[in-house]
Protein backbone atom coordinates (compact mmCIF):
# COMPACT_ATOMS: atom_id res chain seq x y z
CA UNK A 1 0.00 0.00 0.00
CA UNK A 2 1.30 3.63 -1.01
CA UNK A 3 1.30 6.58 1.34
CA UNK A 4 1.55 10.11 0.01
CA UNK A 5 4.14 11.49 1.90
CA UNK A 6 3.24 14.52 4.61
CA UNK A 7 6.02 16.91 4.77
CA UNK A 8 6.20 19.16 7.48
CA UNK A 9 8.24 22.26 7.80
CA UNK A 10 9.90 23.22 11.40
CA UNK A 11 10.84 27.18 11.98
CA UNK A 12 12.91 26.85 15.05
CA UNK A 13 14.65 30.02 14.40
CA UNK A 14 18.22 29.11 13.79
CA UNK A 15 20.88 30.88 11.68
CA UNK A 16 23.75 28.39 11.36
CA UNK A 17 23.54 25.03 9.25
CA UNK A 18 25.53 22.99 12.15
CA UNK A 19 22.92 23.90 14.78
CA UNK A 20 20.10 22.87 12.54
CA UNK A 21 21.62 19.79 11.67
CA UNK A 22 22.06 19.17 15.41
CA UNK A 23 18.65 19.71 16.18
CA UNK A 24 17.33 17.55 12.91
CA UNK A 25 18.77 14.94 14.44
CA UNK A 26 18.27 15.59 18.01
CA UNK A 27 14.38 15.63 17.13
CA UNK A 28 14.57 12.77 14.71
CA UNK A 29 16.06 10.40 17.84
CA UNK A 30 13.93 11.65 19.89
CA UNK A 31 10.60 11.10 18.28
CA UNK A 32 11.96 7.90 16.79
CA UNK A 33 11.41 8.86 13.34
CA UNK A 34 9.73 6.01 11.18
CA UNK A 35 12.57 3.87 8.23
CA UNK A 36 12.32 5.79 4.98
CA UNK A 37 11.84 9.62 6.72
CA UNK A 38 13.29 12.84 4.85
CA UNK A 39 14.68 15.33 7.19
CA UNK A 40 16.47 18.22 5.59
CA UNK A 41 17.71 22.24 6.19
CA UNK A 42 16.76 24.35 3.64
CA UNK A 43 18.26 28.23 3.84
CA UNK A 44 15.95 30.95 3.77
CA UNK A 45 16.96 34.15 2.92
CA UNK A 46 15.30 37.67 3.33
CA UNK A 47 14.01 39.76 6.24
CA UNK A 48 14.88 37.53 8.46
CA UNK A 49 17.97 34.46 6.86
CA UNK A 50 17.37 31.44 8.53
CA UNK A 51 17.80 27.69 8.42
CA UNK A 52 14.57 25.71 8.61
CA UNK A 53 13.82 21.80 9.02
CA UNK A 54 11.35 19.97 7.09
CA UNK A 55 10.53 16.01 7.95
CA UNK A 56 8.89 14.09 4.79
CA UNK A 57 7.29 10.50 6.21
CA UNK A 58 4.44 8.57 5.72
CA UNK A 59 2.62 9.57 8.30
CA UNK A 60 0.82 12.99 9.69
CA UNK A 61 1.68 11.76 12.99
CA UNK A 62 4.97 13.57 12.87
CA UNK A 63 3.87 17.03 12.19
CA UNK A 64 1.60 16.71 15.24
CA UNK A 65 4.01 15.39 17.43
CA UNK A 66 6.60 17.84 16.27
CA UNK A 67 3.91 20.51 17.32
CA UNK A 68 3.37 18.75 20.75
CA UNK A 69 7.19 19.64 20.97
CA UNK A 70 6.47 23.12 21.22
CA UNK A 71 7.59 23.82 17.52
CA UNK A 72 6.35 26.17 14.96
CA UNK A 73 5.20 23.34 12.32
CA UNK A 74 3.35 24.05 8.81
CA UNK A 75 2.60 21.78 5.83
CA UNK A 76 4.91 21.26 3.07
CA UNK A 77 8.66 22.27 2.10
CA UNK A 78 9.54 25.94 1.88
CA UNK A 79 11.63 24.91 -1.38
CA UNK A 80 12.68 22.23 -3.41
CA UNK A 81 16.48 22.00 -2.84
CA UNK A 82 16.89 20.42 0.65
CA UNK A 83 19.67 19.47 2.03
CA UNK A 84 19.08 15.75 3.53
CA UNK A 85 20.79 14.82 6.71
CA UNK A 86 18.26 11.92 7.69
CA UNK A 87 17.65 9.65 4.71
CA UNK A 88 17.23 6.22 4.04
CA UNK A 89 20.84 4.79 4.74
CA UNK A 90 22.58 7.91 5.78
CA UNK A 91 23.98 5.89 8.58
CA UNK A 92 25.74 3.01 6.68
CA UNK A 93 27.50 6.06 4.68
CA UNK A 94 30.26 5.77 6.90
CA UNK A 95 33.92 5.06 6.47
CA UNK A 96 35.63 4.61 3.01
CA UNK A 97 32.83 3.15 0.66
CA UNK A 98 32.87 2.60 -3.31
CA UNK A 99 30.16 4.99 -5.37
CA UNK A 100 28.62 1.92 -5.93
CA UNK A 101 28.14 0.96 -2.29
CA UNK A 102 26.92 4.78 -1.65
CA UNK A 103 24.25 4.56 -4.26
CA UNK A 104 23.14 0.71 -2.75
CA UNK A 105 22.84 1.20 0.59
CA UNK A 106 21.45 4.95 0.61
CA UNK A 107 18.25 7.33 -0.76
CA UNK A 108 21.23 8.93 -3.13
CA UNK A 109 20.24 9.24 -6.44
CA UNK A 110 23.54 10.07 -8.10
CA UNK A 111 26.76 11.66 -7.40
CA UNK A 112 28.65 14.37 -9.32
CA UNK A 113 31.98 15.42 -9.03
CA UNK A 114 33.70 19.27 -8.58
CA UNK A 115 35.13 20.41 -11.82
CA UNK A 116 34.56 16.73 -13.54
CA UNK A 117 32.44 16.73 -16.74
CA UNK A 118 31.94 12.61 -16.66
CA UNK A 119 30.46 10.60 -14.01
CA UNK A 120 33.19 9.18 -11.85
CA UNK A 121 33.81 4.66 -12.57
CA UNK A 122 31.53 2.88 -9.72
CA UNK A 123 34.43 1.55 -8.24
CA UNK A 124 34.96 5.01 -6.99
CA UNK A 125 36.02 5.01 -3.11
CA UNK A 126 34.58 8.02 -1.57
CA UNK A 127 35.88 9.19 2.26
CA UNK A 128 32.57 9.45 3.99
CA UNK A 129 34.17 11.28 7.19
CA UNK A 130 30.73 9.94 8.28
CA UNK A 131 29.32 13.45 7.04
CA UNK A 132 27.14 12.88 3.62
CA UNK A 133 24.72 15.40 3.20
CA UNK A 134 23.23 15.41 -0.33
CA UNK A 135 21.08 17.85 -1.82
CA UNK A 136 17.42 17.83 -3.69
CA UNK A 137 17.87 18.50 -7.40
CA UNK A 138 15.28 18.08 -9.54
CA UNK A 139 13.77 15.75 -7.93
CA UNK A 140 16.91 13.52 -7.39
CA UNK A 141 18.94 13.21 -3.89
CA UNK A 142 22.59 14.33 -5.60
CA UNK A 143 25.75 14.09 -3.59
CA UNK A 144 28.72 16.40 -4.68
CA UNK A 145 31.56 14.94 -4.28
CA UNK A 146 35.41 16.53 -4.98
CA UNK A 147 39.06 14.87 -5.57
CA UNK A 148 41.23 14.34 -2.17
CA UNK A 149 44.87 13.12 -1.70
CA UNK A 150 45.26 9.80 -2.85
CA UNK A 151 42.65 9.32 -5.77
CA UNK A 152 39.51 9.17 -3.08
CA UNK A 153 37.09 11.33 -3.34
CA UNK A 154 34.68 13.09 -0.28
CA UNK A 155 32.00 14.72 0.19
CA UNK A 156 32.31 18.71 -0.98
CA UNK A 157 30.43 19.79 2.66
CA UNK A 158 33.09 19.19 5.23
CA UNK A 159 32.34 18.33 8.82
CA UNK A 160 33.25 20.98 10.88
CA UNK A 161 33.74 24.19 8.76
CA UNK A 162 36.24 26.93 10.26
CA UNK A 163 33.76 29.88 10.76
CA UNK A 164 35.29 32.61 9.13
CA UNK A 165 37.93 34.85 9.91
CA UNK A 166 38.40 32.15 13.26
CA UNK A 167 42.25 33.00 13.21
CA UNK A 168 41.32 36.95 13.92
């Protein structure tokens, strides 16, 4: 039997893309987020730049318990270019893993490569540093990857960006 999916948008008022992604997961642990859930940050700029959550599952249970949480919730996605940070298989993405085992195991659609015009060979090992945050394009969950020492590639978002001007 197919669900529609309910997507749900959370407006928790954060400005930095590390906090959100700590509280994305924070909130997906803690309500125990059903196998096959979408949680992403999208950017909103404007008035007031921001980085907001949205949850895609199959059921409307999540927007209301989000809302029990004390969180602004409303319907739907405030754009089409999420960045995902709970998908299907997110957590096996760790370690050194071919292209091919990415694509397997995950919700990733396809993977493209920094300054590359042809898709990188399967065999492809990619450096997860257990930090894979694809991106909603067109529909498709695309990963950008970029060359690293020693013919690997990894993911173009790193881990723990140095905010800038941190030397000052």
């Amino acid at each position: 039997m197919n669900h529609s999916p309910y997507v749900s948008t959370v407006d928790a008022d954060i400005r930095e893309l590390r906090a959100a992604d700590h509280l994305l997961l924070e909130l997906a642990a803690e309500l125990a987020l059903p196998e096959g859930t979408f949680g992403c940050t999208h950017l909103l700029r404007g008035d007031r730049p921001r980085v907001v959550l949205s949850f895609t599952t199959n059921s409307e249970d999540t927007a209301r318990r989000l809302t029990a949480t004390g969180y602004e919730v409303t319907p739907g996605a405030p754009d089409e270019a999420g960045r995902a940070v709970v998908y299907p298989g997110a957590t096996d993405l760790t370690g050194t893993v071919t292209i091919a085992a990415l694509l397997a195991r995950s919700a990733i659609d396809r993977v493209v490569v920094l300054g590359a015009a042809d898709e990188p060979p399967l065999s492809q090992p990619v450096v997860t540093r257990e930090h894979v945050r694809p991106q909603w394009q067109d529909g498709e969950l695309v990963l950008t990857l970029m060359p690293a020492a020693g013919g690997v590639l990894v993911p173009f978002e790193v881990p723990d960006p140095t905010p800038c001007c941190a030397d000052h």
